[in-house]
N, C-alpha and C. Protein backbone atom coordinates (compact mmCIF):
# COMPACT_ATOMS: atom_id res chain seq x y z
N UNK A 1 9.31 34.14 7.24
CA UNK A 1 8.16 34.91 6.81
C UNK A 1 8.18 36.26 7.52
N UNK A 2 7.55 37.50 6.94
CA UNK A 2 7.56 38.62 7.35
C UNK A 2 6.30 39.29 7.35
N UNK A 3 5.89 40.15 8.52
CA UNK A 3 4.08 40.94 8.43
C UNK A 3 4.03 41.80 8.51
N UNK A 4 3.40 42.74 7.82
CA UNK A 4 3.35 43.73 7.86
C UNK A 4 2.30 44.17 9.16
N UNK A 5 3.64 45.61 9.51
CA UNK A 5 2.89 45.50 10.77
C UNK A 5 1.94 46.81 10.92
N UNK A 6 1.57 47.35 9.72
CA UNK A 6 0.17 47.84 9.22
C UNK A 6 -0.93 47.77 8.99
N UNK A 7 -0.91 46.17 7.92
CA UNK A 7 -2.11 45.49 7.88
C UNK A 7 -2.20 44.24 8.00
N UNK A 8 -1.12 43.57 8.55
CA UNK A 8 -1.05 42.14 8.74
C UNK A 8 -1.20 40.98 7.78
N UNK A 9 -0.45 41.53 6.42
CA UNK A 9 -0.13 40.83 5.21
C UNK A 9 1.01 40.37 5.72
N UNK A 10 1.34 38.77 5.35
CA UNK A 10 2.36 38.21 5.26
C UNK A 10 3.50 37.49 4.34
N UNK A 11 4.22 38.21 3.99
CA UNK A 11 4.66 37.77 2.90
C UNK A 11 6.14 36.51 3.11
N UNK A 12 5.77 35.68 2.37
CA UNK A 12 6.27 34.47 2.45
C UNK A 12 7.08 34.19 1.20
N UNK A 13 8.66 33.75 1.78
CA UNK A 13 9.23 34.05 0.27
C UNK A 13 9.10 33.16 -0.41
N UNK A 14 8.55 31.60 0.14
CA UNK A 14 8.37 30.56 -1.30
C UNK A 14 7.43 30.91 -2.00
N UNK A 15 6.29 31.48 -1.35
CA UNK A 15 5.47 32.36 -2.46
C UNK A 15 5.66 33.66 -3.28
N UNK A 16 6.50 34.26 -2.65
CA UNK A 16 7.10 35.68 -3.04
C UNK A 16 5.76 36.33 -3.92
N UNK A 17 6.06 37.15 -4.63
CA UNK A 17 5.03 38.26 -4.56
C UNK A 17 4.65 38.33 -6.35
N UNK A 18 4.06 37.43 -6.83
CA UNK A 18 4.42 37.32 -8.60
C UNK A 18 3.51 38.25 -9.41
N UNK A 19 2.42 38.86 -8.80
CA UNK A 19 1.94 39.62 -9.53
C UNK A 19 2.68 41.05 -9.34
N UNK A 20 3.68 41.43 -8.56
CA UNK A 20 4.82 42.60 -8.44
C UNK A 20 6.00 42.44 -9.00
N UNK A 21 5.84 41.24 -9.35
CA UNK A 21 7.36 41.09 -10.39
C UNK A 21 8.27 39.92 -9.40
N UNK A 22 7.62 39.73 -8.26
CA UNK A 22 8.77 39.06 -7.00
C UNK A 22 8.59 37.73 -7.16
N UNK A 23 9.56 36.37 -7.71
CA UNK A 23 9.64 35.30 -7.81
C UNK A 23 9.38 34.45 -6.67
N UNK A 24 9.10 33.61 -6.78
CA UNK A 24 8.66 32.34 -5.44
C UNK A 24 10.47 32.22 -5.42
N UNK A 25 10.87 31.82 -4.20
CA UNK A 25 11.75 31.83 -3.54
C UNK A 25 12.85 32.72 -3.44
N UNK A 26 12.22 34.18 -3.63
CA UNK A 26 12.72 35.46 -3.17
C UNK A 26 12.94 35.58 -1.63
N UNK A 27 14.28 35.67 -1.13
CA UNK A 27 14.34 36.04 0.22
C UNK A 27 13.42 37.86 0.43
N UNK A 28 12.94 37.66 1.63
CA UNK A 28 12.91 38.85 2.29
C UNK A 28 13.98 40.44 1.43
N UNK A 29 14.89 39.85 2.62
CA UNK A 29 16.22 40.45 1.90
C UNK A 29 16.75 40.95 0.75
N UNK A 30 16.25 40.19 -0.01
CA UNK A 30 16.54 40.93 -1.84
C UNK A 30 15.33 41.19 -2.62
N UNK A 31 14.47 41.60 -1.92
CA UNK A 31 13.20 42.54 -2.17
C UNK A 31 13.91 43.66 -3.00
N UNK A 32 13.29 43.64 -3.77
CA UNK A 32 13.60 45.77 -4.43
C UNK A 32 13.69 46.38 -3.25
N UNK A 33 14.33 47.56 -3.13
CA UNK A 33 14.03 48.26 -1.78
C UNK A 33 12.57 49.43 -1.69
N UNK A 34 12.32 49.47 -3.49
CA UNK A 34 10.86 49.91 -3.17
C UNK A 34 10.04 49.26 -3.54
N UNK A 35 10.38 48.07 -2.99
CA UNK A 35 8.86 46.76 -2.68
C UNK A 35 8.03 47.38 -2.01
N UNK A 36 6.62 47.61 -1.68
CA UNK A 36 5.61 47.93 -0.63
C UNK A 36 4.83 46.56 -0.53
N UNK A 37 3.85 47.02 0.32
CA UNK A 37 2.89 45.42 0.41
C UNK A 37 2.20 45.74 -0.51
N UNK A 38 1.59 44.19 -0.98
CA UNK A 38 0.15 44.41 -1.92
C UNK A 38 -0.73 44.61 -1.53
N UNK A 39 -1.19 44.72 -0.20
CA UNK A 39 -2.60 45.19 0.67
C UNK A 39 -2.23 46.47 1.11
N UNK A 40 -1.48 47.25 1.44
CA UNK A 40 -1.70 48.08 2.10
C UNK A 40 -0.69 49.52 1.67
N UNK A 41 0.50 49.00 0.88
CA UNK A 41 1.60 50.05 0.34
C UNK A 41 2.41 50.45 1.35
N UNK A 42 3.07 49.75 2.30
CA UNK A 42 3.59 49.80 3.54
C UNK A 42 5.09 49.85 2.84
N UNK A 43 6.36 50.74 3.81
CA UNK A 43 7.56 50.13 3.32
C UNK A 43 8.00 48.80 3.62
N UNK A 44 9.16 48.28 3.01
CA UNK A 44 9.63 47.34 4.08
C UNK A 44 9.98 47.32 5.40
N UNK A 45 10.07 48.71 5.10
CA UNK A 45 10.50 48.89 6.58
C UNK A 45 9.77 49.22 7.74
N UNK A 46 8.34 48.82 7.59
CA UNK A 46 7.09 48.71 8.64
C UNK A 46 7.02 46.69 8.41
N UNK A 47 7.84 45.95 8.32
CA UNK A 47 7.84 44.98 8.16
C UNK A 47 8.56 44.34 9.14
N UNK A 48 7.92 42.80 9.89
CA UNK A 48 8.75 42.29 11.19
C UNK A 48 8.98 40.89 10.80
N UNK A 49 9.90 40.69 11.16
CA UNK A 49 10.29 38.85 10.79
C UNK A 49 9.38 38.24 11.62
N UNK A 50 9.07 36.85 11.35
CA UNK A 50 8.25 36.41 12.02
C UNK A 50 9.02 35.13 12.30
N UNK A 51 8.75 34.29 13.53
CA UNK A 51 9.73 33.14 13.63
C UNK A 51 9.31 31.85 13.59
């Protein structure tokens, strides 16, 4: 899982992101690269793995 470290949305890839087009068991990783969050419009790249 990964959070944004803007607004502290977490996006989880078995849920992945379906109202953006992003399928449930989308890795992190093969996100579009202009995925943003749905709360906040963050890049991925304000984004931290979480363990």
């Amino acid at each position: 899982m990964w959070r944004c470290t803007v607004c502290g949305y977490v996006y989880d890839p078995k849920e992945g992101d379906p109202e953006h087009g992003v399928s449930p068991g989308t890795p992190f990783e093969d996100l579009p690269d202009d995925w943003v969050c749905p709360e906040c419009g963050a890049g991925k790249d304000l984004f931290e793995k979480l363990d």
